[in-house]
Protein backbone atom coordinates (compact mmCIF):
# COMPACT_ATOMS: atom_id res chain seq x y z
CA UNK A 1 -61.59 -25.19 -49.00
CA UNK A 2 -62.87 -24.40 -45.45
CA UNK A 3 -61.71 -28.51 -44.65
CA UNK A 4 -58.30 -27.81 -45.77
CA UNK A 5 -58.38 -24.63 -43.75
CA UNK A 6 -58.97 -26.55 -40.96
CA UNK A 7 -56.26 -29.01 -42.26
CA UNK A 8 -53.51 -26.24 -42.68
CA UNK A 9 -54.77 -24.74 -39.36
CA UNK A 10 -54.71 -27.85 -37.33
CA UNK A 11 -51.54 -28.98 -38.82
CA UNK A 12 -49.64 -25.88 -37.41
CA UNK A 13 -51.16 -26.06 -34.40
CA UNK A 14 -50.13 -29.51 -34.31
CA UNK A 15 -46.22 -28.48 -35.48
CA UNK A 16 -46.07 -26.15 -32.60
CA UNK A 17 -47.72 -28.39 -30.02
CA UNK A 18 -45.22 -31.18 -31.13
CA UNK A 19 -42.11 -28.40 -31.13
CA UNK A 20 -43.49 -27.18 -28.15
CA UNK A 21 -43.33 -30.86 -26.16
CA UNK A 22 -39.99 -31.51 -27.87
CA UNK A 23 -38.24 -28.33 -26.88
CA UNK A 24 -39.89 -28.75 -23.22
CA UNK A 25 -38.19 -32.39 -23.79
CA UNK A 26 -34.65 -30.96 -24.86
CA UNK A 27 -34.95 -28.86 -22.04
CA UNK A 28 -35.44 -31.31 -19.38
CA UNK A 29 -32.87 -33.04 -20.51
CA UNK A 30 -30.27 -30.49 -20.88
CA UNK A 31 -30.96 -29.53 -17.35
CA UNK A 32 -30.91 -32.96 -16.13
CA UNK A 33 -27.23 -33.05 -17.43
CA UNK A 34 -26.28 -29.73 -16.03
CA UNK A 35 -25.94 -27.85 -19.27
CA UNK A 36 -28.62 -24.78 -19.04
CA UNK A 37 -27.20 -24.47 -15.57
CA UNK A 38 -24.62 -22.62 -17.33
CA UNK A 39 -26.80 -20.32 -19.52
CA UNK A 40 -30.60 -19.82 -17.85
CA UNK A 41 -30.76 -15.89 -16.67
CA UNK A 42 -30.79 -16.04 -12.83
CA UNK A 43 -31.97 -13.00 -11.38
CA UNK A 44 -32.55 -11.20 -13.92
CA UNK A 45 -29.36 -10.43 -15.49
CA UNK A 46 -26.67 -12.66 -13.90
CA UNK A 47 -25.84 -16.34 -15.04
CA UNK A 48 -24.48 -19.02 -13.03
CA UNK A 49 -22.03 -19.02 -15.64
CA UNK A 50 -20.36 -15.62 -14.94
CA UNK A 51 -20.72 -16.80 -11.13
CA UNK A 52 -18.58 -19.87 -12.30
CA UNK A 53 -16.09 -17.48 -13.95
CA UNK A 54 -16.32 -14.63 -11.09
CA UNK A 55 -15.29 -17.51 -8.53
CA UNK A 56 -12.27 -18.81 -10.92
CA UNK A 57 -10.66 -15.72 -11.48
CA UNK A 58 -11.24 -14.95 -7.26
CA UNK A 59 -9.04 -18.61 -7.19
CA UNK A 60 -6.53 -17.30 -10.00
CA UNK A 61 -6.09 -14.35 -8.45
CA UNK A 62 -4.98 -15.76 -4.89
CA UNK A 63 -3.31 -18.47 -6.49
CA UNK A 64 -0.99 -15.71 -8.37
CA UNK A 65 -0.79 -14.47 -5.20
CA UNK A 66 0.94 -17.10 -2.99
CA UNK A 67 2.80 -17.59 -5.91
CA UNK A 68 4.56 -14.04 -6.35
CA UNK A 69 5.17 -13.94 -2.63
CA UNK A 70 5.72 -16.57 -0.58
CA UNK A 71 9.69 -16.51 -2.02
CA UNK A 72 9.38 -13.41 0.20
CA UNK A 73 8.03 -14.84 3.03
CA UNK A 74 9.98 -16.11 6.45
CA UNK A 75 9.47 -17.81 9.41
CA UNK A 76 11.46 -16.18 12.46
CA UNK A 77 12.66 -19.17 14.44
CA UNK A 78 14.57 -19.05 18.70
CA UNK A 79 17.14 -20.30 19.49
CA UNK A 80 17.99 -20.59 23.07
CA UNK A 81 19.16 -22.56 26.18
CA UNK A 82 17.53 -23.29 29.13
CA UNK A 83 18.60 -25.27 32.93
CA UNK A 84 16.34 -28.09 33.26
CA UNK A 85 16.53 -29.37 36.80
CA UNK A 86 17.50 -32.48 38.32
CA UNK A 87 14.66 -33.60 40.10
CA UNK A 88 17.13 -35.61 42.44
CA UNK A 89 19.11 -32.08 43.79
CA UNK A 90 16.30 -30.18 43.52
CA UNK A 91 15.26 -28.11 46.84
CA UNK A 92 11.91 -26.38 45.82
CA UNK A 93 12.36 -24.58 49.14
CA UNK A 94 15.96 -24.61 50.29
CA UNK A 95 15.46 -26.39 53.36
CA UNK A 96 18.39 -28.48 52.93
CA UNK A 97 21.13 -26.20 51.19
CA UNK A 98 20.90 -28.24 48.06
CA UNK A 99 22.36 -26.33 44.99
CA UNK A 100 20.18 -26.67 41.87
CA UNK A 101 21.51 -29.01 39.34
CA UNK A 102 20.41 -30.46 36.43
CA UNK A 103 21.22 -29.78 32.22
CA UNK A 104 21.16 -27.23 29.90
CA UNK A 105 18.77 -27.81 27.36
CA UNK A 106 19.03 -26.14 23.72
CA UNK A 107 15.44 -25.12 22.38
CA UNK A 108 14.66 -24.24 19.07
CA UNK A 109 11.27 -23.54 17.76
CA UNK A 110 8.88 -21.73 15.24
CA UNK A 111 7.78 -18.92 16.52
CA UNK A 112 6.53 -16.33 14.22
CA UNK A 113 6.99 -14.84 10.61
CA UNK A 114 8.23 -11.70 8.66
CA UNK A 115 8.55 -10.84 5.37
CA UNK A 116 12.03 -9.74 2.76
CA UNK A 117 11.87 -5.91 2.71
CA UNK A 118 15.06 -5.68 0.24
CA UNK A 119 17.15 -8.05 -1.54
CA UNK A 120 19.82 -7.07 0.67
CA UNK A 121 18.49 -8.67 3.95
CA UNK A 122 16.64 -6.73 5.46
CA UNK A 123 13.04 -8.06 7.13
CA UNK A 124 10.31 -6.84 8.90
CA UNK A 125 8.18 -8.86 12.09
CA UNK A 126 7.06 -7.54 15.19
CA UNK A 127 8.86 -6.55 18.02
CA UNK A 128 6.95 -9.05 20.41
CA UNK A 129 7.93 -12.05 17.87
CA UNK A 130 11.77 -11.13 18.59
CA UNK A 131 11.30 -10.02 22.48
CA UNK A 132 13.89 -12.43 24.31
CA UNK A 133 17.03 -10.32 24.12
CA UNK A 134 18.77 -13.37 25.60
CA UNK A 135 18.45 -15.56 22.68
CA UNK A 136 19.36 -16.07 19.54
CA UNK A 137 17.24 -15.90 15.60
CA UNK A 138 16.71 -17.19 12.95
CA UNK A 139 15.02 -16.83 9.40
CA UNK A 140 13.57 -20.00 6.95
CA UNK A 141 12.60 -19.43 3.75
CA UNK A 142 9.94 -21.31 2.02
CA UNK A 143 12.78 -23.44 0.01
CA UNK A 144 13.65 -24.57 3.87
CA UNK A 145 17.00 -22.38 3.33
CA UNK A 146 18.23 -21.04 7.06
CA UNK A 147 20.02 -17.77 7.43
CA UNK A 148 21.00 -16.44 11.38
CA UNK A 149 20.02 -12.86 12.20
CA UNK A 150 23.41 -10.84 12.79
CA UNK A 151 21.64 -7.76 14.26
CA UNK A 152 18.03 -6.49 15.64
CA UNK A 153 16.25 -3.09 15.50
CA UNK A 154 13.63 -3.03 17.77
CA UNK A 155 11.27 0.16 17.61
CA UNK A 156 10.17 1.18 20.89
CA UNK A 157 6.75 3.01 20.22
CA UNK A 158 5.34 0.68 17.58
CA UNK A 159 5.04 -3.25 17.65
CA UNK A 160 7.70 -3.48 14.56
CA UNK A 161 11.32 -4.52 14.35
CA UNK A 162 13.87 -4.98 11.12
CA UNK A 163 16.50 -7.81 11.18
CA UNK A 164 19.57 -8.49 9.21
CA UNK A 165 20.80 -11.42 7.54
CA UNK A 166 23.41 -11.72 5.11
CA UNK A 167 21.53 -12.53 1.52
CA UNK A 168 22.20 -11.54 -1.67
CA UNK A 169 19.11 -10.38 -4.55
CA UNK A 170 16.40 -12.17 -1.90
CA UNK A 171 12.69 -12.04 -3.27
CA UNK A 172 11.63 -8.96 -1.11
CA UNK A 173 8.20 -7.90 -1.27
CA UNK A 174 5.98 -4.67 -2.86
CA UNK A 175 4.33 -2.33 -0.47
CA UNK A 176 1.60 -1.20 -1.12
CA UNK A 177 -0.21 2.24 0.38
CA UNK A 178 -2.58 1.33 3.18
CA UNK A 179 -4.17 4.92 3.05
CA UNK A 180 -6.21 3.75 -0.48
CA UNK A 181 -7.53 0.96 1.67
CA UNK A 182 -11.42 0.30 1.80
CA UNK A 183 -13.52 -1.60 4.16
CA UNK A 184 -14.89 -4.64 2.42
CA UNK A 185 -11.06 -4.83 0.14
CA UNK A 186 -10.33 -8.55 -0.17
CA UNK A 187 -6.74 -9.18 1.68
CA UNK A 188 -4.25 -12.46 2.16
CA UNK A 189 -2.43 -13.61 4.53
CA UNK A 190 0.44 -15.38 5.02
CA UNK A 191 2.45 -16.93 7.67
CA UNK A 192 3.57 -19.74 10.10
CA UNK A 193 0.17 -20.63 12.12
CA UNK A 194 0.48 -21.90 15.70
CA UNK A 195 4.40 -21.70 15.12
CA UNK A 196 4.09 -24.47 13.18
CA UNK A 197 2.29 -24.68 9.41
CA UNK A 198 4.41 -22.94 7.82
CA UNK A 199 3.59 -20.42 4.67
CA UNK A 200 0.17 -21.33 5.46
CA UNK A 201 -2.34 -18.72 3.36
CA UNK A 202 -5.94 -17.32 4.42
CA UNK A 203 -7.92 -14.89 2.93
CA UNK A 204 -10.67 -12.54 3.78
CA UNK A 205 -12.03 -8.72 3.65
CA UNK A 206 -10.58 -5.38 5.45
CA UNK A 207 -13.32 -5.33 8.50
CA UNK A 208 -12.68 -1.63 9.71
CA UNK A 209 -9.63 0.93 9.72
CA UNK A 210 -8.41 2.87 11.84
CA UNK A 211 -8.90 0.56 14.98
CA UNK A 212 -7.00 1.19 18.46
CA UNK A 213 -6.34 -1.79 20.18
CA UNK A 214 -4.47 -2.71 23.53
CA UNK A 215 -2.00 -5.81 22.70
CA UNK A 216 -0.51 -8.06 25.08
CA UNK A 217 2.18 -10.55 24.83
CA UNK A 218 5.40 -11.85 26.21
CA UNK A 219 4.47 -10.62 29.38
CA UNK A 220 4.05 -6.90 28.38
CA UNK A 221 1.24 -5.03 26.78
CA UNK A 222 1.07 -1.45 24.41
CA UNK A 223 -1.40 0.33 22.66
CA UNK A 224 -1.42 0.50 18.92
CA UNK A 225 -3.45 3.22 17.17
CA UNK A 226 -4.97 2.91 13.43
CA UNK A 227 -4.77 -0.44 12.77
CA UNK A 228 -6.43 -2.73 9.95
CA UNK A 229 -9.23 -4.71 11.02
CA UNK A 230 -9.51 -8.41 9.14
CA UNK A 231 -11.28 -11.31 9.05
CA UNK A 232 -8.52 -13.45 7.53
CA UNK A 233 -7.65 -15.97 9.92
CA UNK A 234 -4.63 -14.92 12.05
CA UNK A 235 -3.41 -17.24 14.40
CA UNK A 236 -0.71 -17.39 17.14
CA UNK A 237 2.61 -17.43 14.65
CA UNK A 238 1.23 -15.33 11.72
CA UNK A 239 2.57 -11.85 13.55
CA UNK A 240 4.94 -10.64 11.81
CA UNK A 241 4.15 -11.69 8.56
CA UNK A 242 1.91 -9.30 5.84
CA UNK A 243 -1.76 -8.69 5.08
CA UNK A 244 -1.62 -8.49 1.05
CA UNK A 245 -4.16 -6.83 -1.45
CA UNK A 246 -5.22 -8.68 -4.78
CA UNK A 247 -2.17 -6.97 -6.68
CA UNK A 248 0.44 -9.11 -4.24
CA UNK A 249 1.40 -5.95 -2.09
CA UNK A 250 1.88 -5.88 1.45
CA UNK A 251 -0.67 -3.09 2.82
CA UNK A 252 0.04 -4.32 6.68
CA UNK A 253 1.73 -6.51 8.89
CA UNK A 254 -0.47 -8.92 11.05
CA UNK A 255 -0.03 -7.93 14.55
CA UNK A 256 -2.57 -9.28 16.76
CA UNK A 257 -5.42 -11.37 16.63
CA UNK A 258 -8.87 -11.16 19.24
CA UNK A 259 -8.89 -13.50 22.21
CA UNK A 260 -12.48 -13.09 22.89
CA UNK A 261 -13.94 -12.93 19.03
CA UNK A 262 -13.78 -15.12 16.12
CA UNK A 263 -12.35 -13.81 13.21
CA UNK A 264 -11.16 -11.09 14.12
CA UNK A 265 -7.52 -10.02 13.40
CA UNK A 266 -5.13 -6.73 13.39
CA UNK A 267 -2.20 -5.10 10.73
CA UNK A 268 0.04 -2.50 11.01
CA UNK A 269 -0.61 -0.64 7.83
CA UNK A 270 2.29 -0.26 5.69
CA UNK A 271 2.48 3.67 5.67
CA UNK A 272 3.35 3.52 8.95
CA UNK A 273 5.88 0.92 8.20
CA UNK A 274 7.48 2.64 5.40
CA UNK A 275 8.15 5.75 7.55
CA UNK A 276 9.24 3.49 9.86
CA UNK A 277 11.53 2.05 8.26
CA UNK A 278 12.79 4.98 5.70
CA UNK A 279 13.47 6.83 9.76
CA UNK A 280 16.02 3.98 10.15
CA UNK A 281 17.75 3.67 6.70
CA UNK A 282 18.48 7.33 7.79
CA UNK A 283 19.30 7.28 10.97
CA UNK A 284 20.29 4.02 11.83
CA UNK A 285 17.83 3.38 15.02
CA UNK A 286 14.33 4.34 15.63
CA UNK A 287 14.27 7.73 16.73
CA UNK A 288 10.67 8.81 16.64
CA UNK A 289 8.99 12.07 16.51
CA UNK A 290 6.02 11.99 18.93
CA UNK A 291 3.20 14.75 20.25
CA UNK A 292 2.90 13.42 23.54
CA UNK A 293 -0.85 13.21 23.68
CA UNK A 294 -4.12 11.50 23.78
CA UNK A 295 -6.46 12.19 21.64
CA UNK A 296 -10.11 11.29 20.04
CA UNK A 297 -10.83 11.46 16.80
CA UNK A 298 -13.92 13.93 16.29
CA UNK A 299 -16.56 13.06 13.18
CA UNK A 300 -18.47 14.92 11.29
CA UNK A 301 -21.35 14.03 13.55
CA UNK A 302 -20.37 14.85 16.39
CA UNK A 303 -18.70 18.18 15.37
CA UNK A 304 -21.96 19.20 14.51
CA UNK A 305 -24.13 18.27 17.62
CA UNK A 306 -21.16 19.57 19.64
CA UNK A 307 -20.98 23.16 17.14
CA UNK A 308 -17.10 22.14 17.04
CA UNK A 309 -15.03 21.63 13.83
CA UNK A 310 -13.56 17.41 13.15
CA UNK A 311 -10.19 17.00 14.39
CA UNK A 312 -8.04 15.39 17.15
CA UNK A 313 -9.61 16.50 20.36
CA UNK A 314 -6.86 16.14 23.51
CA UNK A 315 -7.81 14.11 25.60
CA UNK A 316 -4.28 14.03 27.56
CA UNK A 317 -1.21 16.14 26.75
CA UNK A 318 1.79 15.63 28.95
CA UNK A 319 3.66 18.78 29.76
CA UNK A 320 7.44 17.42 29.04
CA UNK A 321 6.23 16.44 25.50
CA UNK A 322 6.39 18.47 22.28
CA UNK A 323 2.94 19.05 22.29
CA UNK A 324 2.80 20.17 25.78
CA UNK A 325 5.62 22.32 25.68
CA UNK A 326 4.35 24.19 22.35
CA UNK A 327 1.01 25.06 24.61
CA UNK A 328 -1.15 22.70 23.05
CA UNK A 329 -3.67 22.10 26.47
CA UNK A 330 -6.14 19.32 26.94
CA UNK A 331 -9.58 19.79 25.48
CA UNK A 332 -8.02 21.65 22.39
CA UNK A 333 -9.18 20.33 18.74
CA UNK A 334 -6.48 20.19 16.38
CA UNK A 335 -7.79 21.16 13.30
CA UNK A 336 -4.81 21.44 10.76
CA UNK A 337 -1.10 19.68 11.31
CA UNK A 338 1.68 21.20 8.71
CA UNK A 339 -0.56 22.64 6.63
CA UNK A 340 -3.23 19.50 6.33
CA UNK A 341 -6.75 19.54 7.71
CA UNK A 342 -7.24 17.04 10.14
CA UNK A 343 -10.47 14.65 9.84
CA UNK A 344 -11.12 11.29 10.46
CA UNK A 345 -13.37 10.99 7.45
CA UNK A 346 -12.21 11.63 3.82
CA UNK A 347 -8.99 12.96 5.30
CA UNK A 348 -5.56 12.48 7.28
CA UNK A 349 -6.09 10.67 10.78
CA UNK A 350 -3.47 12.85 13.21
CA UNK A 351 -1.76 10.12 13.93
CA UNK A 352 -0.86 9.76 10.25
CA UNK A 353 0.64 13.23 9.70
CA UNK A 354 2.86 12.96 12.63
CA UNK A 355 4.46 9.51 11.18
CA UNK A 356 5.86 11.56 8.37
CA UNK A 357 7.77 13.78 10.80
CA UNK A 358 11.40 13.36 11.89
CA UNK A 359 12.66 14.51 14.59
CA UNK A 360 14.12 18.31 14.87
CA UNK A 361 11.65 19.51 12.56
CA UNK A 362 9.19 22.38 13.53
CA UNK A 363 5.42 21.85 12.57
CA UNK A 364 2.65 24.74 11.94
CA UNK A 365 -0.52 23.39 14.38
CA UNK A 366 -3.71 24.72 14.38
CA UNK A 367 -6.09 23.94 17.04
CA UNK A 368 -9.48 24.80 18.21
CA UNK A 369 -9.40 26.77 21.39
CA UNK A 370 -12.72 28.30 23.24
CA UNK A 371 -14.35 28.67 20.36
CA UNK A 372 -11.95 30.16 18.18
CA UNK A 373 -8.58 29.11 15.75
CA UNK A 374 -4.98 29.46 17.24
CA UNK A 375 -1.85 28.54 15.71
CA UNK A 376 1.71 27.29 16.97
CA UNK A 377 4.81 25.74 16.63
CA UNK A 378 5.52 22.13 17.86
CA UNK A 379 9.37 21.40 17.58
CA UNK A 380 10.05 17.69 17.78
CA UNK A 381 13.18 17.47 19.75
CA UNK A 382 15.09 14.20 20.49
CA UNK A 383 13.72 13.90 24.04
CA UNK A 384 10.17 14.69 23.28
CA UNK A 385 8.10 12.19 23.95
């Protein structure tokens, strides 16, 4: 009895050493062959499976993307002429009384994008893209179909202008609401890179919000306030055209890219566009209420170490403009706007409450004043600034 003991004993040891180098067998072989690649626990609790299927559905959704917008993309072509000299009658320095001569040359090139705002023809690009009052435009679609721009808004405080063309039920876009926008957000773009790839798509993260940057173009420069920071690659061409979330909605308009950085690009965000846009359906121009300040936004942070409350602190208030003439003084804090606290955390950036206004209205201020509240009026006349 105690032999077969050892029998029965040794046999299952035996069994298990035998399963043991068979299953280490199977295994090496399924992972030579790639197949517990998809199932072995990595890290604990992930497997490169659901990495496989995170990454698909991260291609699927910019794929359905492109897809659902490019119909509502354009690229904003010039058309213009230009004297090209003869080099034969030409007296760089007028020594000799020579007129100029030479040939008018037609040019017409790619130059930037925009994007279908409604069916009807309407389309929003930047002002800069569309600067050359001289010449003629032009819109592409990404079916190559060419419609001429019959008339130009240009808005004078922001870098943003709507064309016209004569379309019927054109694939105009969604906009989205930039203020539900979070730093880290995968975003699209779209647009005509270099003035020359057209509907070319990149994609990336929101970098920051709420940016101020100084751009400079066509020979002029202006300072834009609360812009979208991006990595998505924007290139010369692409202004104009939008910055899209992962539902296909535009949340900005690409507006500027870094000369001295890598990666690192600027929107318009869409609020700002809406209002924008919504002041023109209405009035038919760009009329724009406007403070007539400077101002720093004021953390928590530093309210505290400075025993101030967060708001817009003045850095500059010009005397003409409406906030100068309602008393509003440099070194005040405003604190509330219409009713709405003013913070740059959590809360409504100034420049964001004063987009919704139109001018002639009159706006409750509250502002922080030698260590104590005040209130006024500011009344946003036509010729405020």
């Amino acid at each position: 009895m105690k032999g077969a003991k050892n029998f029965f004993l040794g046999l299952a040891f035996g069994v298990f050493l035998v399963g043991g180098m068979l299953t280490g067998a199977v295994v090496d072989r399924l992972s030579g062959i790639g197949f517990l690649d998809k199932f072995v626990l990595r890290d604990g609790d992930k497997t490169s499976l659901s990495v496989d299927r995170r990454v698909l559905k991260e291609e699927s959704m910019v794929i359905d993307v492109v897809e659902k917008v490019t119909p509502g993309v354009v690229t904003v072509s010039i058309s213009k002429t230009r004297l090209v000299p003869d080099v034969f009658s030409f007296d760089p320095f007028g020594l000799f009384g020579w007129s100029q001569g030479g040939k008018e040359e037609k040019i017409e090139q790619d130059i930037g994008t925009g994007f279908i705002l409604s069916e009807d023809g309407l389309i929003v690009t930047n002002k800069h893209v569309i600067s050359d009052t001289q010449a003629s435009y032009k819109v592409v679609t990404n079916k190559d179909k060419v419609y001429e721009v019959k008339e130009i808004y240009r808005d004078p405080g922001n870098d943003l202008a709507v064309l016209k063309i004569e379309g019927e039920k054109l694939a105009s876009l969604d906009l989205g609401d930039s203020s539900e926008l979070k730093v880290g957000q995968t975003v699209i773009a779209i647009g005509t890179a270099l003035g020359e790839f057209r509907s070319t798509v990149t994609t990336g993260v929101i970098s920051g919000l709420g940016r101020g940057i100084v751009a400079r173009g066509g020979g002029s420069s202006e300072k834009i306030d609360d812009v979208i920071q991006t990595d998505t690659a924007i290139n010369p061409g692409n202004s104009g055209g939008p910055l899209l979330n992962s539902l296909g909605q535009v949340i900005g308009v690409n507006v500027a890219v870094s000369s001295q950085g890598q990666n690192i690009g600027f929107a318009l965000p869409i609020n700002l566009v809406k209002n924008t846009v919504d002041n023109f359906k209405n009035t038919g121009g760009f009329e724009r209420a406007r403070l007539g300040i400077a101002y720093k936004m004021i953390g928590k942070k530093i309210a505290l170490l400075n025993e101030v409350p967060e708001g817009a602190y003045m850095q500059e208030v010009l005397a003409e403009g409406a906030a100068g003439l309602a008393g509003i003084k440099a070194e005040d804090i405003i604190i509330e706007f219409g009713g709405e606290r003013v913070l740059d955390e959590k809360g409504k950036k100034l420049s964001e409450l004063v987009n919704k206004v139109k001018v002639g209205d009159k706006v409750k201020v509250k502002i922080w004043r030698d260590g104590g509240e005040k209130e006024l009026t500011v009344e946003f006349v036509k010729e405020g600034v």
